[in-house]
N, C-alpha and C. Protein backbone atom coordinates (compact mmCIF):
# COMPACT_ATOMS: atom_id res chain seq x y z
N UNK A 1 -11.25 4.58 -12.47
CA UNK A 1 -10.78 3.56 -13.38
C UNK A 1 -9.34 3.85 -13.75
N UNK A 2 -8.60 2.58 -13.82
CA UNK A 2 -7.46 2.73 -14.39
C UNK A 2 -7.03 2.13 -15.78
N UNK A 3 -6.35 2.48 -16.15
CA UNK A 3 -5.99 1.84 -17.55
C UNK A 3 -4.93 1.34 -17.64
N UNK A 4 -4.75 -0.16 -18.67
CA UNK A 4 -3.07 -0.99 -18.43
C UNK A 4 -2.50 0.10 -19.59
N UNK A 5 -1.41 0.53 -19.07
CA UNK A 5 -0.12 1.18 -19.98
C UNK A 5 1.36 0.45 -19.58
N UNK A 6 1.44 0.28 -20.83
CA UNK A 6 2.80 -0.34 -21.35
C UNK A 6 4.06 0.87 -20.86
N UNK A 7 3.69 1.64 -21.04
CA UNK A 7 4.89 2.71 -20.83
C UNK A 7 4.95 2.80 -19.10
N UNK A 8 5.88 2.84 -18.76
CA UNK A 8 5.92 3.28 -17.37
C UNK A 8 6.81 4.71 -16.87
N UNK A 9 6.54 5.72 -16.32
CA UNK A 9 7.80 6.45 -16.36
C UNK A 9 9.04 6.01 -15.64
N UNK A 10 9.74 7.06 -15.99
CA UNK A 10 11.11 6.79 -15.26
C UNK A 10 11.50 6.70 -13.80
N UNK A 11 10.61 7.46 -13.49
CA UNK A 11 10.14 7.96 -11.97
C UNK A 11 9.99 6.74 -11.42
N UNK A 12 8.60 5.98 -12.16
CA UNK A 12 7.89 4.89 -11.29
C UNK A 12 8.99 3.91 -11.27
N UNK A 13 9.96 3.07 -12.52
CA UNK A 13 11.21 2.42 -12.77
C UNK A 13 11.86 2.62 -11.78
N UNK A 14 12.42 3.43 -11.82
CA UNK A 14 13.51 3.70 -10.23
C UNK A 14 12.99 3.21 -9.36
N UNK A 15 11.68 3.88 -8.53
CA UNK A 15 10.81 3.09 -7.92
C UNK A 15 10.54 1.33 -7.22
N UNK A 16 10.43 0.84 -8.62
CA UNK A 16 10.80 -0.45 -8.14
C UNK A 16 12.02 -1.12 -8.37
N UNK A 17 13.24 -0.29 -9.26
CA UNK A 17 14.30 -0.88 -8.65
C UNK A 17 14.81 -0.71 -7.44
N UNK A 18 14.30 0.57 -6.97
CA UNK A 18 15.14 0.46 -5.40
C UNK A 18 14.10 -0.18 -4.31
N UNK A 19 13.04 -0.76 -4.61
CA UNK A 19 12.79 -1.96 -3.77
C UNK A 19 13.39 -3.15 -4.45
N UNK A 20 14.13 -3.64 -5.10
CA UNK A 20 14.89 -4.45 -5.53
C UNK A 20 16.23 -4.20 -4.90
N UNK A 21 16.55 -2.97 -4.57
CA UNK A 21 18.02 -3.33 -4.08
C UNK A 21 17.84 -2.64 -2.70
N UNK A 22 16.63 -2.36 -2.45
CA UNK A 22 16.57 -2.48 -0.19
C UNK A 22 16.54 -3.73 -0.15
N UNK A 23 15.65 -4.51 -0.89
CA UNK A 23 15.68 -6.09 -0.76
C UNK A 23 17.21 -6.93 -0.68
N UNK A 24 18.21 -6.24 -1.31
CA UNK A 24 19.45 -6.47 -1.38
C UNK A 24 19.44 -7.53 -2.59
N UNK A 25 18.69 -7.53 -3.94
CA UNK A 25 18.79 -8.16 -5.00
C UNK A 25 19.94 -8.00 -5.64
N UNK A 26 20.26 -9.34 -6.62
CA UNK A 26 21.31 -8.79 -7.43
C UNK A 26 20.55 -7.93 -8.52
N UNK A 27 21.57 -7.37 -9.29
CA UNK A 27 21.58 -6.27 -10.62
C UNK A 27 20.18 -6.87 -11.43
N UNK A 28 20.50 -8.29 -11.55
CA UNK A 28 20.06 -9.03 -12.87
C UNK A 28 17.81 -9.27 -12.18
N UNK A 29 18.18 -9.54 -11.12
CA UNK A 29 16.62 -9.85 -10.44
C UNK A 29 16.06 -8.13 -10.15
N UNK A 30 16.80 -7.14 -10.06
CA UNK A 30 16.03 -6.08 -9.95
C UNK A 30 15.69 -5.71 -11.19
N UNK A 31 15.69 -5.98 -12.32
CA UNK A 31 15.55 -5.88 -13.24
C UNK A 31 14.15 -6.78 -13.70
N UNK A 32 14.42 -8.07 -13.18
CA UNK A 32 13.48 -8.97 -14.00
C UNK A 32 12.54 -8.70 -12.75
N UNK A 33 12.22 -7.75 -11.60
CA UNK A 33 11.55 -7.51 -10.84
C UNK A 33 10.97 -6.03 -11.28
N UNK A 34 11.85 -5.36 -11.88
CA UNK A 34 11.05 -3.86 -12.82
C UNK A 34 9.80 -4.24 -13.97
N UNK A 35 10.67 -5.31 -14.73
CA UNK A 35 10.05 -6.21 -15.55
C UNK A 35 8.56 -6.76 -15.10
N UNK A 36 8.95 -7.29 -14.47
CA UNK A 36 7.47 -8.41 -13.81
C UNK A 36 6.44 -7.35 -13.74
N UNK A 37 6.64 -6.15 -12.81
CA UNK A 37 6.08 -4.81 -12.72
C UNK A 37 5.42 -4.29 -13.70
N UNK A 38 6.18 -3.82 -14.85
CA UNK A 38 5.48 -3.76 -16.09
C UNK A 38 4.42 -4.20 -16.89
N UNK A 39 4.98 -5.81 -16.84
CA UNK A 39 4.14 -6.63 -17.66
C UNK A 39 2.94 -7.13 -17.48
N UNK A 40 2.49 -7.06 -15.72
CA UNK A 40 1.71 -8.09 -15.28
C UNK A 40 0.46 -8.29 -15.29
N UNK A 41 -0.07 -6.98 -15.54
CA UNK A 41 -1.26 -6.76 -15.85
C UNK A 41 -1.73 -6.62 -17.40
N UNK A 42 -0.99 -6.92 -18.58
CA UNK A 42 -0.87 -7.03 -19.97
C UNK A 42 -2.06 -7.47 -19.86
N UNK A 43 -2.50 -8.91 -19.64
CA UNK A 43 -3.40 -9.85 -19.85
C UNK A 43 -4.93 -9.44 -19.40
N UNK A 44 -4.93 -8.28 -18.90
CA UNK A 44 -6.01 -7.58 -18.47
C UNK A 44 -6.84 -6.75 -19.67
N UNK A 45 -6.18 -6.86 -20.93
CA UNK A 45 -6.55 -6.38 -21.93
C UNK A 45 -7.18 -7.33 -22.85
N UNK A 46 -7.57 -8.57 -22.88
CA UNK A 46 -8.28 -9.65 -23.33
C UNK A 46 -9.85 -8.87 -23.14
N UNK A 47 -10.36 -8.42 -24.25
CA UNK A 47 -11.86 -8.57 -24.18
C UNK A 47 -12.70 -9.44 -23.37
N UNK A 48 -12.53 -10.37 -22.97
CA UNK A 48 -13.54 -11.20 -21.93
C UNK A 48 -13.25 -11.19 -20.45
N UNK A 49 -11.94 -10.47 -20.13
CA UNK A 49 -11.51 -9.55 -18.97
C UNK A 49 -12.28 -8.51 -18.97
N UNK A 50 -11.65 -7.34 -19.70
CA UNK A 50 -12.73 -5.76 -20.09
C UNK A 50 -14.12 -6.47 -19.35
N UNK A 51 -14.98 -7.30 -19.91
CA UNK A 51 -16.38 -7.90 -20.01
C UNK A 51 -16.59 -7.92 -18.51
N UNK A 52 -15.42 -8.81 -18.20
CA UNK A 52 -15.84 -9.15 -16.53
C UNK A 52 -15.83 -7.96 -15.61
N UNK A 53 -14.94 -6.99 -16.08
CA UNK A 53 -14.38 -5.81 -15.21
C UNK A 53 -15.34 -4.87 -15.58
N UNK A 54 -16.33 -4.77 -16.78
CA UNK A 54 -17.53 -3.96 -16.39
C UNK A 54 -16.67 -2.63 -17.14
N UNK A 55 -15.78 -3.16 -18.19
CA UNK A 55 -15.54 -1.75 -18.84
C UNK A 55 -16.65 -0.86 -19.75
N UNK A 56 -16.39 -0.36 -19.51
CA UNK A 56 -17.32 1.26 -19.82
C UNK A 56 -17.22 1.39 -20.99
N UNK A 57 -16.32 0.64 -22.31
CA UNK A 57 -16.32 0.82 -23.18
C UNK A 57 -14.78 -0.12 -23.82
N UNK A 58 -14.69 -0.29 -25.25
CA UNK A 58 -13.75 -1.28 -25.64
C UNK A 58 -12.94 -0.58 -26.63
N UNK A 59 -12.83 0.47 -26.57
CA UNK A 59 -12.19 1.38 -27.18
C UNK A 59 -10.45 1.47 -26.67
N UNK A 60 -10.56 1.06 -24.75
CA UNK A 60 -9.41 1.79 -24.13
C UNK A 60 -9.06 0.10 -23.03
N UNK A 61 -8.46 0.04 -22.64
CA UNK A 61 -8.23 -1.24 -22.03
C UNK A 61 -7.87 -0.83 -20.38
N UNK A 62 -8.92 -1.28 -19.93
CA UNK A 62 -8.92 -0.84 -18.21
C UNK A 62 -8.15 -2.07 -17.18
N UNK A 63 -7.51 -0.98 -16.14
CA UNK A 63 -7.23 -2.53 -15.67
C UNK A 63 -7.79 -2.55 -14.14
N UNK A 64 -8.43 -1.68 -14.31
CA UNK A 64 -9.50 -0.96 -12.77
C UNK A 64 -10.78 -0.49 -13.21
N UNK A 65 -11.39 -1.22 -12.44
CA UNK A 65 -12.97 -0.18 -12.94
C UNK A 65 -13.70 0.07 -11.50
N UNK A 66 -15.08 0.14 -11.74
CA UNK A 66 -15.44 0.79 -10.33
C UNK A 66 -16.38 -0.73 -10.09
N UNK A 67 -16.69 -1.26 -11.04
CA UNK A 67 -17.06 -2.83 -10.55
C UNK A 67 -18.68 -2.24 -11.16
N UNK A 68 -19.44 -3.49 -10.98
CA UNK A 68 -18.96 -5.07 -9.95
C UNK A 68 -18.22 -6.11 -11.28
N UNK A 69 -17.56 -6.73 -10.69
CA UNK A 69 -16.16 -7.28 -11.23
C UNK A 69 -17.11 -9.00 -11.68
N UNK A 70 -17.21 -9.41 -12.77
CA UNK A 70 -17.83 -10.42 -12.93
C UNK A 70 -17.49 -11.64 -13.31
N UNK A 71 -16.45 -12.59 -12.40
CA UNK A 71 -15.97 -13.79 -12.30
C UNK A 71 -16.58 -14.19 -13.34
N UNK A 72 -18.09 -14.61 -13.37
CA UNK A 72 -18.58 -15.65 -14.63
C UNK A 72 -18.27 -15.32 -15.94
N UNK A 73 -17.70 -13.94 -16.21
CA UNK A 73 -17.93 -14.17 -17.68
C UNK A 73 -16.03 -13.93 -18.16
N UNK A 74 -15.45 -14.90 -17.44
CA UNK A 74 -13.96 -15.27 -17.33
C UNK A 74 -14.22 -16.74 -17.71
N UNK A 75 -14.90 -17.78 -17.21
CA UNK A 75 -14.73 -18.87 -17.89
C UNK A 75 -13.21 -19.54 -17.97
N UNK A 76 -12.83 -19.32 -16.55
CA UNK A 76 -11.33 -19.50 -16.39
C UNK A 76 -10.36 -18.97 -16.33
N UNK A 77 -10.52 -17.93 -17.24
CA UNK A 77 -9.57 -17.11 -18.29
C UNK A 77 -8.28 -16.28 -16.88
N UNK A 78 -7.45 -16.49 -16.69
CA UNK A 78 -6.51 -15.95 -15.61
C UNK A 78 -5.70 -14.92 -16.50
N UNK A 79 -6.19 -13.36 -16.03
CA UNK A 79 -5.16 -12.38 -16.80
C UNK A 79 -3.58 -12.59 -16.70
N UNK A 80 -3.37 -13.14 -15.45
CA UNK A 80 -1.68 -13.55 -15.36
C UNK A 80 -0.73 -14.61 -16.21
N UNK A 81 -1.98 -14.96 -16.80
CA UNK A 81 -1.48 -16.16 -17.47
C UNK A 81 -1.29 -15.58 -18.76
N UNK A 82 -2.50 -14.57 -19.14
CA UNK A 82 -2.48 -13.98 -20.67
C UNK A 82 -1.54 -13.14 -20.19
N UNK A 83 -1.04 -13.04 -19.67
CA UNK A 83 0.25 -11.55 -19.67
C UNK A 83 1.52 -12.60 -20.29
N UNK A 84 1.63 -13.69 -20.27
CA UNK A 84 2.87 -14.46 -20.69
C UNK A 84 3.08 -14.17 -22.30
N UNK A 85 2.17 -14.51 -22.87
CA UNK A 85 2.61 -13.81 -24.41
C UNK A 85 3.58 -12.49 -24.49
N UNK A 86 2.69 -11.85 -24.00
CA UNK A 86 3.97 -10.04 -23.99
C UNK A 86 5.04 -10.12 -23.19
N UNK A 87 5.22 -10.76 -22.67
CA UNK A 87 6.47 -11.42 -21.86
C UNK A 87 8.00 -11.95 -22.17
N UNK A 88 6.92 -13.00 -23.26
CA UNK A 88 8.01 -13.65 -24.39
C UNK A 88 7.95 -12.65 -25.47
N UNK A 89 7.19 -11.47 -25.77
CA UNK A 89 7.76 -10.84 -27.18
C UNK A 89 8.24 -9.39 -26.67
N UNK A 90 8.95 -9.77 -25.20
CA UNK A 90 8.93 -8.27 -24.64
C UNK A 90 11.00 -8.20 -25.01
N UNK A 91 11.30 -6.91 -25.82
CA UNK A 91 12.46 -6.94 -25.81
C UNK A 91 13.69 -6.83 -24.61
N UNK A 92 13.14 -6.24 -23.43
CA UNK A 92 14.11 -6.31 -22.23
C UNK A 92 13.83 -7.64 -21.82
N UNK A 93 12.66 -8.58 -21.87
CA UNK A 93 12.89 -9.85 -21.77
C UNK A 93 13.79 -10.29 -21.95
N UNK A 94 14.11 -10.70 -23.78
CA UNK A 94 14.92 -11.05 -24.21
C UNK A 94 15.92 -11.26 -23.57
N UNK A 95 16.65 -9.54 -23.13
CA UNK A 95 17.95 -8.86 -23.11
C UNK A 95 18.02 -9.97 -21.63
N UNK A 96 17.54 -10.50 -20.28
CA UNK A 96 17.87 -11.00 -19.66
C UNK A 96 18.48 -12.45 -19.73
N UNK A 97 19.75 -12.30 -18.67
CA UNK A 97 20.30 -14.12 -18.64
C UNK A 97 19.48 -14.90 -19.01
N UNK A 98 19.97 -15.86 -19.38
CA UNK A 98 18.87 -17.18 -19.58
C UNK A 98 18.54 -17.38 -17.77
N UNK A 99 19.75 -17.60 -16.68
CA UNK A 99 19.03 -17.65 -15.46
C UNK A 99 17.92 -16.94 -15.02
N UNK A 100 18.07 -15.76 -15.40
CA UNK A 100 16.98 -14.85 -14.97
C UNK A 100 15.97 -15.30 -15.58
N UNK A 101 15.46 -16.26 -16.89
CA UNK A 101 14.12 -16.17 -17.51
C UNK A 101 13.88 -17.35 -17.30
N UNK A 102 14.03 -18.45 -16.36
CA UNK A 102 14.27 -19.71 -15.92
C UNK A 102 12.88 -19.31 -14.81
């Protein structure tokens, strides 16, 4: 099992900026591509996610489990979509161009 963490190290950061700039990105998209990285699995922390994912407990917010993974009790619910809230209250958000958050 894995767990969603907000923190990422520095290590892993570098990481995906320099697949942002083998890609030959500008400055501003390797960034909102470190970003995306971070955030994307946020929405995996919704209790009726946990539910479907068969967490072991609701204490800790998983974003991997060992299964079985249970579509029905989502009722729609798309974690990618709940990751947009922390998105908009994320401060390096902010800090990007308005192009970049377009």
């Amino acid at each position: 099992m894995r767990s969603v963490c907000r923190n990422t190290s520095p290590r892993r950061r570098k990481g995906r900026g320099a697949l942002g700039e083998s890609l030959g990105l500008p400055e501003d998209y390797r960034r909102v591509l470190v970003l995306a990285a971070r955030l994307h699995d946020e929405g995996k922390r919704a209790k009726r996610w946990q539910r479907a994912a068969g967490a072991p407990d609701f204490d800790h917010d998983y974003a991997k489990t060992t299964g079985p993974f249970r579509s029905n009790e989502l009722n729609g619910y798309r974690h990618e979509f709940g990751s947009l809230p922390y998105v908009e209250r994320d401060e390096e958000f902010a800090q990007l161009s308005l192009s970049c958050r377009i």
